[in-house]
N, C-alpha and C. Protein backbone atom coordinates (compact mmCIF):
# COMPACT_ATOMS: atom_id res chain seq x y z
N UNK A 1 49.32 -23.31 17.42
CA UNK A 1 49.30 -22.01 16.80
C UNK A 1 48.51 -22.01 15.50
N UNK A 2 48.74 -22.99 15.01
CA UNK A 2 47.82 -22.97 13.65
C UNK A 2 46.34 -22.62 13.67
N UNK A 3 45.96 -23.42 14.71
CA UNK A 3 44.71 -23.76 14.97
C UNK A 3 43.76 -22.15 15.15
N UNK A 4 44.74 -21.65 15.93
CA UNK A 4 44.22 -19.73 16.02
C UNK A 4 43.95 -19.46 14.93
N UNK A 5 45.23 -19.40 14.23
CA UNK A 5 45.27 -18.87 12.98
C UNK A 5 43.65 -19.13 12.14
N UNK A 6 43.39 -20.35 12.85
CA UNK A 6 41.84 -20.51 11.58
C UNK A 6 41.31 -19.96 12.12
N UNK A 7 40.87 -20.09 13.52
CA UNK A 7 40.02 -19.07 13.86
C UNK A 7 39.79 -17.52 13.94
N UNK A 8 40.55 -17.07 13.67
CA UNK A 8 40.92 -15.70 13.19
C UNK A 8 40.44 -15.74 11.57
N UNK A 9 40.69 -16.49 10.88
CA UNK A 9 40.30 -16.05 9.44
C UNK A 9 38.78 -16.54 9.40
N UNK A 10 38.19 -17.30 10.31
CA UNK A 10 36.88 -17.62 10.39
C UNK A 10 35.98 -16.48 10.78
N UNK A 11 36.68 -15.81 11.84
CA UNK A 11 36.16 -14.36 12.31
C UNK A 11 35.70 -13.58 11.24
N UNK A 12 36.92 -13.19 10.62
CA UNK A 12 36.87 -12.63 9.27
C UNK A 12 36.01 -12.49 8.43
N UNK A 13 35.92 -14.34 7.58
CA UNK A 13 34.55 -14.95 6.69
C UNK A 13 33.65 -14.49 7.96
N UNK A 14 32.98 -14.61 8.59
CA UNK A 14 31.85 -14.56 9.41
C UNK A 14 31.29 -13.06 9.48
N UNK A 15 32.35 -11.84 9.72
CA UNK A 15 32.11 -10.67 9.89
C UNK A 15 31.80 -10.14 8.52
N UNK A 16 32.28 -10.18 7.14
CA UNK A 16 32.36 -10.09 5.86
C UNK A 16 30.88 -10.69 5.40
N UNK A 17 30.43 -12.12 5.86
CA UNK A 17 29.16 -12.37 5.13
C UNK A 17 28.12 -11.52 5.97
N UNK A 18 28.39 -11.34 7.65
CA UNK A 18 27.58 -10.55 7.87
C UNK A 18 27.42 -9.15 7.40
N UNK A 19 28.38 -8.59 7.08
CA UNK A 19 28.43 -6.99 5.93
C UNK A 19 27.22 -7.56 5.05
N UNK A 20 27.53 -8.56 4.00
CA UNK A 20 27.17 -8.45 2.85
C UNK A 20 25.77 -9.23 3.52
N UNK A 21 25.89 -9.54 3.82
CA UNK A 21 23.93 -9.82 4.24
C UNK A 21 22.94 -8.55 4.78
N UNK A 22 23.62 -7.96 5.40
CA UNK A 22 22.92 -6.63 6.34
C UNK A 22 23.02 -5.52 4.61
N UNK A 23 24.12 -5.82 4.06
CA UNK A 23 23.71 -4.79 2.82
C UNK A 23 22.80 -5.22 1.29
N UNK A 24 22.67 -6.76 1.69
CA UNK A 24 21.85 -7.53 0.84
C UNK A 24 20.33 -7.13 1.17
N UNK A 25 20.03 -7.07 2.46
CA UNK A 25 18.63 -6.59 2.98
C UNK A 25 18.09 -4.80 3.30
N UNK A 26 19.36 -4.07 2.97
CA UNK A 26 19.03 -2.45 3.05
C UNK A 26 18.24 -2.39 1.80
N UNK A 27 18.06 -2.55 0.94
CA UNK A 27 17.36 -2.47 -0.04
C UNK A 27 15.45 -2.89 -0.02
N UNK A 28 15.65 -3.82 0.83
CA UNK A 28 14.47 -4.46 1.35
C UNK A 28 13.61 -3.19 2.27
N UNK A 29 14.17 -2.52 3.27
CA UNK A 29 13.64 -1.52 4.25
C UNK A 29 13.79 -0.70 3.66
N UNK A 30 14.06 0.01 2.66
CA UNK A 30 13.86 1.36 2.24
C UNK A 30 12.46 1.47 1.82
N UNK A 31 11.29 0.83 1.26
CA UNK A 31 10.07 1.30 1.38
C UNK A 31 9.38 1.36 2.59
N UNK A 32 9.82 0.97 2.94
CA UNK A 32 8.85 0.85 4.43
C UNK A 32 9.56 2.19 5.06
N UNK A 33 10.98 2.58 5.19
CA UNK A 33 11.41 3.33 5.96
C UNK A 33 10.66 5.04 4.94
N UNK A 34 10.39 4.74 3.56
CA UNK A 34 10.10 5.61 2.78
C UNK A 34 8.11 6.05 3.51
N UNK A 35 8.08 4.87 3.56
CA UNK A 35 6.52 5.37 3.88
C UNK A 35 6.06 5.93 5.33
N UNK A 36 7.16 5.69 6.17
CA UNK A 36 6.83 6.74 7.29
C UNK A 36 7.05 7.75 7.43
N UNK A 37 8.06 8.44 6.20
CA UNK A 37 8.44 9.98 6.25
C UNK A 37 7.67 10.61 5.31
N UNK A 38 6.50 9.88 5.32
CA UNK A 38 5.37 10.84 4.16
C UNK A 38 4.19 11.51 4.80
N UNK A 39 3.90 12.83 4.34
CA UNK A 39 3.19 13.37 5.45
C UNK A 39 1.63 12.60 5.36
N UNK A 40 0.81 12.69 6.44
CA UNK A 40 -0.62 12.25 7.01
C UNK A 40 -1.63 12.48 4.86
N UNK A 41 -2.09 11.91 4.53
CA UNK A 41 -3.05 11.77 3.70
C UNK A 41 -3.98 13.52 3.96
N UNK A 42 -4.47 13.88 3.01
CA UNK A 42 -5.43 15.45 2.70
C UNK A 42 -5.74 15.48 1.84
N UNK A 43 -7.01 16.07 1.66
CA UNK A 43 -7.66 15.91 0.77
C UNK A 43 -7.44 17.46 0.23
N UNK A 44 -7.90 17.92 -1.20
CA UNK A 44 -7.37 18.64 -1.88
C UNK A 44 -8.75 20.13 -1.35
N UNK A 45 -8.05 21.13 -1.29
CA UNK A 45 -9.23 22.19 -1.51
C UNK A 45 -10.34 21.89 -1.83
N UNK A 46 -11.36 21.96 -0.96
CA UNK A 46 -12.88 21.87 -1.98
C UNK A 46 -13.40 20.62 -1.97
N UNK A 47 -12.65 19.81 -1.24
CA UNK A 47 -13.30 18.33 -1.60
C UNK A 47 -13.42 17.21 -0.36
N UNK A 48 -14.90 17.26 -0.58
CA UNK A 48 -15.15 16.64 1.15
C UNK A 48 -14.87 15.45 1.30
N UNK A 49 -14.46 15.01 2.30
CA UNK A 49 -14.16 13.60 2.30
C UNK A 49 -14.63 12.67 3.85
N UNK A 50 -15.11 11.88 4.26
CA UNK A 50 -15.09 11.50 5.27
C UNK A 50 -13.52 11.05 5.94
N UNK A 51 -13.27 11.29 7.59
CA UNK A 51 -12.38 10.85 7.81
C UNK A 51 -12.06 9.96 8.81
N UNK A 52 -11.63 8.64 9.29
CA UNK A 52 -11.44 7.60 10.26
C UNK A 52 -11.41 8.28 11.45
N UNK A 53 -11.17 7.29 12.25
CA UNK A 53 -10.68 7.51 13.93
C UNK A 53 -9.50 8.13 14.03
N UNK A 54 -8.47 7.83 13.24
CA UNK A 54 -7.37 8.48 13.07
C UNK A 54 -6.70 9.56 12.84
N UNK A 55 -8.54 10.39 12.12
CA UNK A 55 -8.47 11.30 11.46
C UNK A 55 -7.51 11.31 9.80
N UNK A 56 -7.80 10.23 9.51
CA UNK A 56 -6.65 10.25 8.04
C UNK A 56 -8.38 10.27 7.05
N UNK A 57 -7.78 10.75 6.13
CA UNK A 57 -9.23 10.69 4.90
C UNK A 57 -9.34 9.33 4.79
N UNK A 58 -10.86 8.99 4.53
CA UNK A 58 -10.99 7.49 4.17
C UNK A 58 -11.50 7.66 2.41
N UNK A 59 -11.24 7.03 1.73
CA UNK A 59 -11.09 6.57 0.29
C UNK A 59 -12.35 5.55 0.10
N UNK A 60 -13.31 4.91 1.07
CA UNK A 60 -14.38 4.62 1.30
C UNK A 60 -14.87 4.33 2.88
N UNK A 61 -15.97 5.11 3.74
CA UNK A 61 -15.87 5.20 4.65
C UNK A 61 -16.53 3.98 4.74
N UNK A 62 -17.51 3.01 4.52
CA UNK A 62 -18.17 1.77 4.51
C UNK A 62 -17.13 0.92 5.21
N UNK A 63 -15.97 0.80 4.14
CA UNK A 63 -15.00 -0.73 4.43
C UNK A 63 -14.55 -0.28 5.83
N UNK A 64 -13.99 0.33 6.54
CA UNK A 64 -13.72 1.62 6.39
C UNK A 64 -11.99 1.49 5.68
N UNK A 65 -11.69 2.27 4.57
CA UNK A 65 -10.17 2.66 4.02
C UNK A 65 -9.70 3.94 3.78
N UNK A 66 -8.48 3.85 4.48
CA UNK A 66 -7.71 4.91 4.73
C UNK A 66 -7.30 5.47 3.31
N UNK A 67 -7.20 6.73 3.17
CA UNK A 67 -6.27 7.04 2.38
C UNK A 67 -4.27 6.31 2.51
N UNK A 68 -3.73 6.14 1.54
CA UNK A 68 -2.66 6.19 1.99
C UNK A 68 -1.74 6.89 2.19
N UNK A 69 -0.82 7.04 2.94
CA UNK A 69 0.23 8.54 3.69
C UNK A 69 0.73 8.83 2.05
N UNK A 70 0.53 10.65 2.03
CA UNK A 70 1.32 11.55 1.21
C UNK A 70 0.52 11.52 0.00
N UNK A 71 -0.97 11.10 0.27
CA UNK A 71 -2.07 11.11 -0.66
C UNK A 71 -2.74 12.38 -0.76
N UNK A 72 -3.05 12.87 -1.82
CA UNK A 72 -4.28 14.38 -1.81
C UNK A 72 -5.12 13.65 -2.72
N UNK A 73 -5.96 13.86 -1.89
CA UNK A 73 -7.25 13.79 -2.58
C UNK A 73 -7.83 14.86 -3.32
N UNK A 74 -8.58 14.33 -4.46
CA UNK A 74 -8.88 15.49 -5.73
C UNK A 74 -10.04 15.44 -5.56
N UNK A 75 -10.73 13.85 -5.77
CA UNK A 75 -12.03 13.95 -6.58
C UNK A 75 -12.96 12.90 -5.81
N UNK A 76 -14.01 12.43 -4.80
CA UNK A 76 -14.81 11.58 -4.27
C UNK A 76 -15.90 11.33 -4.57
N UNK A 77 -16.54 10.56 -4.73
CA UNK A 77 -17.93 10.50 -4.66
C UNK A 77 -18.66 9.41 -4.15
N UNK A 78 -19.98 9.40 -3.09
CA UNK A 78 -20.38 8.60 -2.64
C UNK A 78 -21.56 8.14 -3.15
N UNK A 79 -22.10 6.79 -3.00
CA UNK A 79 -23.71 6.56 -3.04
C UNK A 79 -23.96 4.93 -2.41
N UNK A 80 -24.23 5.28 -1.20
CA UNK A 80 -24.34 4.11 -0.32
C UNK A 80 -22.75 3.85 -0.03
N UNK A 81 -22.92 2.33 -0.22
CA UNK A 81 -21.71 1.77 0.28
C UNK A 81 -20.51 1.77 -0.72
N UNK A 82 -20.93 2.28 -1.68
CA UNK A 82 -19.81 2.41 -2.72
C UNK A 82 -19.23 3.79 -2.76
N UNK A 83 -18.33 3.91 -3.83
CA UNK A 83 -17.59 4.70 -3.92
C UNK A 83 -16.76 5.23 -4.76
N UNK A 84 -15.82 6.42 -5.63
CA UNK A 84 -15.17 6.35 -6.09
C UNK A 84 -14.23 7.28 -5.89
N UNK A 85 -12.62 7.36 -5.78
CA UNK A 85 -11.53 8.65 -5.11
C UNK A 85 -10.59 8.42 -6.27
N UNK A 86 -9.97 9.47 -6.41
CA UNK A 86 -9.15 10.14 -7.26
C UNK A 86 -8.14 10.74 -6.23
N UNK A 87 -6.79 10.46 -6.79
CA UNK A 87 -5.88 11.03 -5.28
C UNK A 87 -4.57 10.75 -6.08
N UNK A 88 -3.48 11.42 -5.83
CA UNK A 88 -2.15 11.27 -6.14
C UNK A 88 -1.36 11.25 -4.97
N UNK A 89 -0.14 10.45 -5.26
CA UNK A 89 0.63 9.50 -4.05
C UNK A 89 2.19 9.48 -4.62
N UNK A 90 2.71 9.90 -4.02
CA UNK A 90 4.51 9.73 -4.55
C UNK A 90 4.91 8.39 -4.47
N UNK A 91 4.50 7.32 -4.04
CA UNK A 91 4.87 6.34 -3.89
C UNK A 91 4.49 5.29 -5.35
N UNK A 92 4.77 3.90 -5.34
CA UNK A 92 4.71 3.07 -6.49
C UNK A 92 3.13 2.49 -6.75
N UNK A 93 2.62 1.76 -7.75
CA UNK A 93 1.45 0.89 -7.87
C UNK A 93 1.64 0.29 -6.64
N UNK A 94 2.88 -0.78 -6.36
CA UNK A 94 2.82 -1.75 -6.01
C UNK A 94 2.89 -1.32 -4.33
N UNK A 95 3.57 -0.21 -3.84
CA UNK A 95 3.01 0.00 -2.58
C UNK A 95 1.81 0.76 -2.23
N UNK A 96 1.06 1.19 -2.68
CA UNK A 96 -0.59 1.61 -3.01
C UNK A 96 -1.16 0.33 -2.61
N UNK A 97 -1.00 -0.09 -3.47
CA UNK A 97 -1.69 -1.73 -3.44
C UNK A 97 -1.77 -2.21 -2.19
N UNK A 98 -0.25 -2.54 -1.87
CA UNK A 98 -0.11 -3.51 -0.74
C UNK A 98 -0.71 -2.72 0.52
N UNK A 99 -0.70 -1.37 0.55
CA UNK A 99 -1.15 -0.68 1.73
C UNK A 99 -2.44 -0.58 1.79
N UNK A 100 -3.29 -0.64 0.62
CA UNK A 100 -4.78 -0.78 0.62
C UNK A 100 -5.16 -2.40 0.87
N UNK A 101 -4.57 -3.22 0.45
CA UNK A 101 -4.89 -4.85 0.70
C UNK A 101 -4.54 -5.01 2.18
N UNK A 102 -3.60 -4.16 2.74
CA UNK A 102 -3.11 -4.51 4.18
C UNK A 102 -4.59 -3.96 5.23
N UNK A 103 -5.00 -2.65 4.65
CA UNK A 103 -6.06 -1.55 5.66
C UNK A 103 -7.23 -3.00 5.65
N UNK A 104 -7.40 -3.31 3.89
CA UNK A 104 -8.44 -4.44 3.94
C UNK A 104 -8.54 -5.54 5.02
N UNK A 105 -7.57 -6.11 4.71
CA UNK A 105 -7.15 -7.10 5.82
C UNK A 105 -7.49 -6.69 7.29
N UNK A 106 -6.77 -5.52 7.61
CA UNK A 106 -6.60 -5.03 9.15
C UNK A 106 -8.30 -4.98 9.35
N UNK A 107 -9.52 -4.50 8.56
CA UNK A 107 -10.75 -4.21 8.27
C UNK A 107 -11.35 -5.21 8.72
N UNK A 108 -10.73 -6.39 8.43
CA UNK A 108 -11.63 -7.49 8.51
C UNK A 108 -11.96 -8.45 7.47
N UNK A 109 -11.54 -7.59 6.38
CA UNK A 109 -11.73 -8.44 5.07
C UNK A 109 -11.20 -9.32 4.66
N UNK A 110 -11.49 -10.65 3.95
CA UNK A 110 -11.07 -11.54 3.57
C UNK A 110 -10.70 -11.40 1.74
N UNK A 111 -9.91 -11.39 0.98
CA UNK A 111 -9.65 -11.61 -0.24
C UNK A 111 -10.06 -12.78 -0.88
N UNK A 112 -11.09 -12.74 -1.41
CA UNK A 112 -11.89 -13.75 -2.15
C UNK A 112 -10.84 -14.05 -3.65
N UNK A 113 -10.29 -12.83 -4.27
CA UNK A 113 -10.47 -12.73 -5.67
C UNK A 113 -9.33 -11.46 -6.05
N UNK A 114 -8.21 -12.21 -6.75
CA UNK A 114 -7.13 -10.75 -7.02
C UNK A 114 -7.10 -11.34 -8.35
N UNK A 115 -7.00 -9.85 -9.38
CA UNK A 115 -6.41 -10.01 -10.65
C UNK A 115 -5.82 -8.56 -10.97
N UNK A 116 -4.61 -8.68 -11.67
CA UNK A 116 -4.04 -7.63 -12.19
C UNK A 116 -3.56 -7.68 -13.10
N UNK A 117 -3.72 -6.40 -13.88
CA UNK A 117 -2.71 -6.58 -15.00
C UNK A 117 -2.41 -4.84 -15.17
N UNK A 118 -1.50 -5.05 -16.03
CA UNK A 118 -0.45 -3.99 -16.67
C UNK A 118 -0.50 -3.62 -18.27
N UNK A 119 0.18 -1.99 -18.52
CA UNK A 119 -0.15 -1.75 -19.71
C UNK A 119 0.88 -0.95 -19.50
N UNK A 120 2.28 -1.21 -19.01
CA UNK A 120 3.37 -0.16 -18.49
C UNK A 120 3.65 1.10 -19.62
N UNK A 121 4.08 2.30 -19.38
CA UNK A 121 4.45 2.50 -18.16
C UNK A 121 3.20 3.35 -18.00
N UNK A 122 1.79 3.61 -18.76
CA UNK A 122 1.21 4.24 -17.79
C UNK A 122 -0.26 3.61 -17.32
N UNK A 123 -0.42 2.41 -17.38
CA UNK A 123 -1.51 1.92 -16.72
C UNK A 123 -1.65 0.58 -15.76
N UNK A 124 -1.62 0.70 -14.80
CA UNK A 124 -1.63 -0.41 -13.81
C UNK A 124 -2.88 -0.59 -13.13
N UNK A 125 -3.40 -1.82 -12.86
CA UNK A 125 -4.49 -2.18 -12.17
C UNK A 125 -4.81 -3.50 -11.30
N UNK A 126 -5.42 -3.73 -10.42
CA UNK A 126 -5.66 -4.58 -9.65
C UNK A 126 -7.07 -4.58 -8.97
N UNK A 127 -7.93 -5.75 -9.59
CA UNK A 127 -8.88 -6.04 -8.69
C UNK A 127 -9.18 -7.12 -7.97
N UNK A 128 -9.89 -6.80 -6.87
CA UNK A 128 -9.67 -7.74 -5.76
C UNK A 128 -11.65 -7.78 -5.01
N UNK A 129 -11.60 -8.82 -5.21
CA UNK A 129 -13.13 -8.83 -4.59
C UNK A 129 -12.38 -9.29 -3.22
N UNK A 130 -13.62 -8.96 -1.87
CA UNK A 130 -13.72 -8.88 -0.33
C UNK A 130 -15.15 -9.55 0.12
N UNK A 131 -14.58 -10.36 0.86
CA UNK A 131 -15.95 -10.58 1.57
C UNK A 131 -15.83 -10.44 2.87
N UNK A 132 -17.02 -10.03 3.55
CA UNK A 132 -17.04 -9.97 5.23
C UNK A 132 -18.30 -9.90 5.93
N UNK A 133 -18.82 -11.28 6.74
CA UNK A 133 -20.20 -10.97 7.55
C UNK A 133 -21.05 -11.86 5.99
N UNK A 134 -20.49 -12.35 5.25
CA UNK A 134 -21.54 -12.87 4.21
C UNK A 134 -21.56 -11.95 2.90
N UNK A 135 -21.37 -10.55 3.01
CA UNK A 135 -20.69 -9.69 1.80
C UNK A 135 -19.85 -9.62 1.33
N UNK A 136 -19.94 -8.91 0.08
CA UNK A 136 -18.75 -8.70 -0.99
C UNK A 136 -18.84 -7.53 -1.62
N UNK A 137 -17.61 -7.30 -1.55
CA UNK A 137 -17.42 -5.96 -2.30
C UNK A 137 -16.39 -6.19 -3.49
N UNK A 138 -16.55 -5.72 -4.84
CA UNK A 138 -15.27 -5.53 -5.10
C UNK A 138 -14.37 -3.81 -5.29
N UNK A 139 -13.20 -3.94 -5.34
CA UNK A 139 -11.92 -2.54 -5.03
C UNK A 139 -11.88 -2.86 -5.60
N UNK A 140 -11.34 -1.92 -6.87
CA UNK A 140 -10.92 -1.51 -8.24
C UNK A 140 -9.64 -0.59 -7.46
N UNK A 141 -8.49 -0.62 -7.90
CA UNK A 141 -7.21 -0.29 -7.86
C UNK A 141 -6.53 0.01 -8.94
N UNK A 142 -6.51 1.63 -9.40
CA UNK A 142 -5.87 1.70 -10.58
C UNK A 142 -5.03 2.82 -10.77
N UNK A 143 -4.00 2.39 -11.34
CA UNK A 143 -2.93 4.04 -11.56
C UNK A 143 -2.70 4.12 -12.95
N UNK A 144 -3.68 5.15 -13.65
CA UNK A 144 -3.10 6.00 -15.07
C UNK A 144 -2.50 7.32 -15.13
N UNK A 145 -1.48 6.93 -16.00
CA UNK A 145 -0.56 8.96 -16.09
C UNK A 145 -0.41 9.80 -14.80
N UNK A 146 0.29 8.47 -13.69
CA UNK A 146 0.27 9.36 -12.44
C UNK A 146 -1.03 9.58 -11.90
N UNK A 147 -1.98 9.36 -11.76
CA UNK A 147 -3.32 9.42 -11.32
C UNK A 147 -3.77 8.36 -10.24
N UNK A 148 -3.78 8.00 -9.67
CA UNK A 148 -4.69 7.24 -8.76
C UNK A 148 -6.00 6.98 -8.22
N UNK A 149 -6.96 6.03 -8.60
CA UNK A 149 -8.10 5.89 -8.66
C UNK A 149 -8.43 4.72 -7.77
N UNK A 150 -9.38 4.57 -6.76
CA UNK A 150 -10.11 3.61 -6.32
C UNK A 150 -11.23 3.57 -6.39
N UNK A 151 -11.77 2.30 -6.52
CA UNK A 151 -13.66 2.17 -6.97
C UNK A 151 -14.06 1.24 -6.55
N UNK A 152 -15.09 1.38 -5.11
CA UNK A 152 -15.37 0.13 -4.38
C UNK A 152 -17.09 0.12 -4.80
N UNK A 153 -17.22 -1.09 -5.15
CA UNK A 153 -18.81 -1.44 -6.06
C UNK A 153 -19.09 -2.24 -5.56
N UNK A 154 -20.55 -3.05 -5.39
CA UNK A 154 -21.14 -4.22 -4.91
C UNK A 154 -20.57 -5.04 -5.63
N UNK A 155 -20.42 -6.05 -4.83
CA UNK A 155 -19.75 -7.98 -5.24
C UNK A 155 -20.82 -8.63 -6.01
């Protein structure tokens, strides 16, 4: 009889760490679960933009990069393979970032070169040179006063 007895309170410990593990990691999926309930990327009145296969605005059609979801675009400008967009995003620096380094990646691009720094709470930045096919580009990644800026320039 004893012997039950442990196993019953083992049940217990076992069901309890699994609570507290499954509520240790809800915190973890809430951006991700945040970024699929954001509507498709648009660009603002008046302002042309090229757009992917997907039809989402691209933020430089060259690499090719997406805007990211729940983005308006304000302000673009092209000349060749470069670029520069102006766009506001409800979401953080740090998921901006990771969703533009991810499109990179998915692109084809390789990350040669990341540096960032901070000037909290209203200036964040990250640049990242790319290479692909023997080129380089570098993305300029920057958020001032709520603003969002990308600037893709020759490497």
């Amino acid at each position: 009889m004893h012997r039950c007895g442990n196993v019953g309170v083992m049940r217990q410990v076992w069901f309890f760490a699994a609570i507290l593990l499954l509520a240790g990691c809800a915190p973890l999926l809430q951006p991700e679960q945040s970024r699929r309930s954001l509507p498709p990327a648009v660009a603002a009145p008046g302002v042309l933009v090229f757009k992917g296969a997907s039809g989402a605005p691209l933020l430089n059609a060259y690499l090719p990069l997406e805007a990211p979801p729940g983005s308006t675009i304000s302000q673009q400008t092209y000349a060749g393979k470069t670029s520069f967009s102006r766009f506001t995003n409800p979401q953080s620096f740090d998921e901006v970032r990771r969703f533009l380094l991810t499109a990179l990646e998915d692109a084809g691009w390789r990350v040669v070169e990341s540096t960032t720094w901070e000037k909290p709470p209203n200036i964040f930045q990250t640049t990242v040179r790319v290479a692909k096919d023997g080129e380089q580009k570098v993305v300029v990644v920057r958020l001032e006063n709520g603003q969002f800026s990308v600037e893709v320039r020759e490497g």
